[in-house]
C-alpha atoms as a PDB file:
ATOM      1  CA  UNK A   1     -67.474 198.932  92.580  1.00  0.00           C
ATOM      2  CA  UNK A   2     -67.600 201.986  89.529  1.00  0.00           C
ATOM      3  CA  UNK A   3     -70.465 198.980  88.355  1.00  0.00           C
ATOM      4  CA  UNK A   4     -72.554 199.689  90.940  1.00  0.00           C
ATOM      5  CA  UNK A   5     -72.566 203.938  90.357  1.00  0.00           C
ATOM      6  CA  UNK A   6     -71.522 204.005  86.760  1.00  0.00           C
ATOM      7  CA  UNK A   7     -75.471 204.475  85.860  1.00  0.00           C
ATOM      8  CA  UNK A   8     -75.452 207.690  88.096  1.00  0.00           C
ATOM      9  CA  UNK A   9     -73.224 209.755  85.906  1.00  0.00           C
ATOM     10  CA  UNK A  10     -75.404 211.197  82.592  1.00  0.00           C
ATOM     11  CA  UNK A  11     -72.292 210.985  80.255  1.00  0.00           C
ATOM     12  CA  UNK A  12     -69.756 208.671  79.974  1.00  0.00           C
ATOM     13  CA  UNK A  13     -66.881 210.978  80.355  1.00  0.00           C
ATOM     14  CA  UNK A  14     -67.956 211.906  83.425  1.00  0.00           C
ATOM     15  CA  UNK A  15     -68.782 208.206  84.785  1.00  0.00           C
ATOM     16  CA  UNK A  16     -65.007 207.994  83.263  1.00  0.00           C
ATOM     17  CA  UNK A  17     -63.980 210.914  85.157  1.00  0.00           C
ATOM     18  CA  UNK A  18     -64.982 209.881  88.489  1.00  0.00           C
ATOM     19  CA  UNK A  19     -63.414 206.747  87.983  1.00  0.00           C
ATOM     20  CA  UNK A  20     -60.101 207.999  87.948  1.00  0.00           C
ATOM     21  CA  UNK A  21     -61.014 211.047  90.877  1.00  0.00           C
ATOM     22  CA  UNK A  22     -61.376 208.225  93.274  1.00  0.00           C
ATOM     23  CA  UNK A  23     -58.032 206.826  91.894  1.00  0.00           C
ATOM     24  CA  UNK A  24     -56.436 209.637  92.806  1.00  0.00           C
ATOM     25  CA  UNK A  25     -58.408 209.879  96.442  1.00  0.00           C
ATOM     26  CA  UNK A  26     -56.846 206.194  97.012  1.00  0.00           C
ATOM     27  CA  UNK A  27     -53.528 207.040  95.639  1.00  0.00           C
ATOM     28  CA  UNK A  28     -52.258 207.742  98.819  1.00  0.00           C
ATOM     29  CA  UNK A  29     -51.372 211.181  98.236  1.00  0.00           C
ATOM     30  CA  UNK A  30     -49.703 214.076 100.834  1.00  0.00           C
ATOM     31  CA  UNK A  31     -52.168 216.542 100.102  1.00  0.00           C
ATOM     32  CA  UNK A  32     -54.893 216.088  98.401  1.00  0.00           C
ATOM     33  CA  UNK A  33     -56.831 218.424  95.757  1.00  0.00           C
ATOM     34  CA  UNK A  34     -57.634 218.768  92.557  1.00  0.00           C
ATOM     35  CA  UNK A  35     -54.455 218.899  90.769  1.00  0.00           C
ATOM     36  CA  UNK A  36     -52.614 216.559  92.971  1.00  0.00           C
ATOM     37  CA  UNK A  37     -55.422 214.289  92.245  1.00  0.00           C
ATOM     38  CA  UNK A  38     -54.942 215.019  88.212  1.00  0.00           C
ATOM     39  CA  UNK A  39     -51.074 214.550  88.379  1.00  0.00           C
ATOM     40  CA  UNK A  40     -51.800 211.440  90.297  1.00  0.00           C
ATOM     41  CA  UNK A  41     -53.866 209.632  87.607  1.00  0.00           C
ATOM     42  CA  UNK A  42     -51.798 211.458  84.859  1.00  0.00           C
ATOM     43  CA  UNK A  43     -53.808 214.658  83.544  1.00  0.00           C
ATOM     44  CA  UNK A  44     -51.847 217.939  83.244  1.00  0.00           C
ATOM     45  CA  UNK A  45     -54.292 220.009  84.510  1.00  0.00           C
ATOM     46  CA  UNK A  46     -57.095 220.121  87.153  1.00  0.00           C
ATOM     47  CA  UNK A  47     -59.526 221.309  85.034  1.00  0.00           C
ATOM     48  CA  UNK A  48     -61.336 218.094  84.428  1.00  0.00           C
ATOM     49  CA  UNK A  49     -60.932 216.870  88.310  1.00  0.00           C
ATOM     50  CA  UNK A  50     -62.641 220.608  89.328  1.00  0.00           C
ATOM     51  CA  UNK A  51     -65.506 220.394  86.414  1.00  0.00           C
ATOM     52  CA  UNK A  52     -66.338 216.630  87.404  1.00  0.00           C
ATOM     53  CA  UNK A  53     -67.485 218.479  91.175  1.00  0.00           C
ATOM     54  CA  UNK A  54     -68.753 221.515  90.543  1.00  0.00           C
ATOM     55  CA  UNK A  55     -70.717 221.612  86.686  1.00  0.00           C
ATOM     56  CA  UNK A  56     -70.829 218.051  85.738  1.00  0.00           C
ATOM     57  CA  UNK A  57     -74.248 216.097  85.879  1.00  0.00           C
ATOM     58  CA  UNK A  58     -74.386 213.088  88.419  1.00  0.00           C
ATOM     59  CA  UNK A  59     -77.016 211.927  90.893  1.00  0.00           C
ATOM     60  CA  UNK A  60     -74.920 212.565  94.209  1.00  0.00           C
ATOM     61  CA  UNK A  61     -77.761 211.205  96.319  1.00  0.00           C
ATOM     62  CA  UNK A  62     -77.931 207.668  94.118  1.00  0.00           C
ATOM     63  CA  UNK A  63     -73.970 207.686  94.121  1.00  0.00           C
ATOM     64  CA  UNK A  64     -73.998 207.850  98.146  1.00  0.00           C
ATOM     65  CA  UNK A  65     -76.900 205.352  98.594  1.00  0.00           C
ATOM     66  CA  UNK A  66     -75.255 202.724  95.938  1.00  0.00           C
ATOM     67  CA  UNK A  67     -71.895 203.332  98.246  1.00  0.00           C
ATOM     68  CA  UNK A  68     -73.232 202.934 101.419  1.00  0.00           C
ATOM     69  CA  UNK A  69     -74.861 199.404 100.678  1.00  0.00           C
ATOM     70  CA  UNK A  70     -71.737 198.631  99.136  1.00  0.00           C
ATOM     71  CA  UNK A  71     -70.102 199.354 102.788  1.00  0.00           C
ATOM     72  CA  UNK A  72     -72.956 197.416 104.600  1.00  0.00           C
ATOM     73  CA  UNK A  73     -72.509 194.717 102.210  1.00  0.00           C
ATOM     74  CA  UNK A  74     -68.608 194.487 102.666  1.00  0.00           C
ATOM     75  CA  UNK A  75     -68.469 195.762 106.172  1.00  0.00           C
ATOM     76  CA  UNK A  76     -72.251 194.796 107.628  1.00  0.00           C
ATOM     77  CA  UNK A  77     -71.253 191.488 109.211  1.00  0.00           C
ATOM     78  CA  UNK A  78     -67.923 192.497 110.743  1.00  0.00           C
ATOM     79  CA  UNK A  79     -69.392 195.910 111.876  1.00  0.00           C
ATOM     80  CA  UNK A  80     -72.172 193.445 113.540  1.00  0.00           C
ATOM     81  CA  UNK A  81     -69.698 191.569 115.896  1.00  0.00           C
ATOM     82  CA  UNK A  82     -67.676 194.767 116.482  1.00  0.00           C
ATOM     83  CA  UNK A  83     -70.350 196.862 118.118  1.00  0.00           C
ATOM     84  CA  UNK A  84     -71.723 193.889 120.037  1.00  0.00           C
ATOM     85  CA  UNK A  85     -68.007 193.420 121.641  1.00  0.00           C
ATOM     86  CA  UNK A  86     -68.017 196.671 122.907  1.00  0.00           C
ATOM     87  CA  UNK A  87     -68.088 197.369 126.380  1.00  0.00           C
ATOM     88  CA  UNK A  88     -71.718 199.603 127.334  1.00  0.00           C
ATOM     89  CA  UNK A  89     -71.619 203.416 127.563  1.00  0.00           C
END
């Protein structure tokens, strides 16, 4: 999937970066933040994790339109047949 979004990020390390920050969003974790996220994919401190949202360049717009085809593309088809089982409101 980091294929389809890597182009958004303008360096590398960042593209890198947000790699592992979803890692850490899928890891499962009790309480979720920036250092639990860290710890989770092995950094010692947050300070990547918090400079990844708030300073480092990305196009959040392309990032959300690349995901959301990816979820129509995955999901389209079975999200199809589920709303036209459900009963009328």
């Amino acid at each position: 999937m980091f294929v389809r979004v890597g182009h958004r990020f303008a360096r590398v390390e960042s593209r890198r970066r947000a790699g592992r920050f979803v890692q850490g969003l899928l890891a499962g974790l009790v309480r979720v933040n920036c250092w639990t996220i860290a710890e989770a994919v092995g950094d010692t401190t947050p300070h990547g994790m918090q400079n990844l949202l708030s300073r480092a360049s990305w196009d959040v717009d392309g990032v959300r339109d690349d995901l959301r085809e990816v979820v129509v593309e995955q999901l389209g088809d079975q999200m199809r047949c589920w709303s036209s089982t459900r009963p009328a409101t």
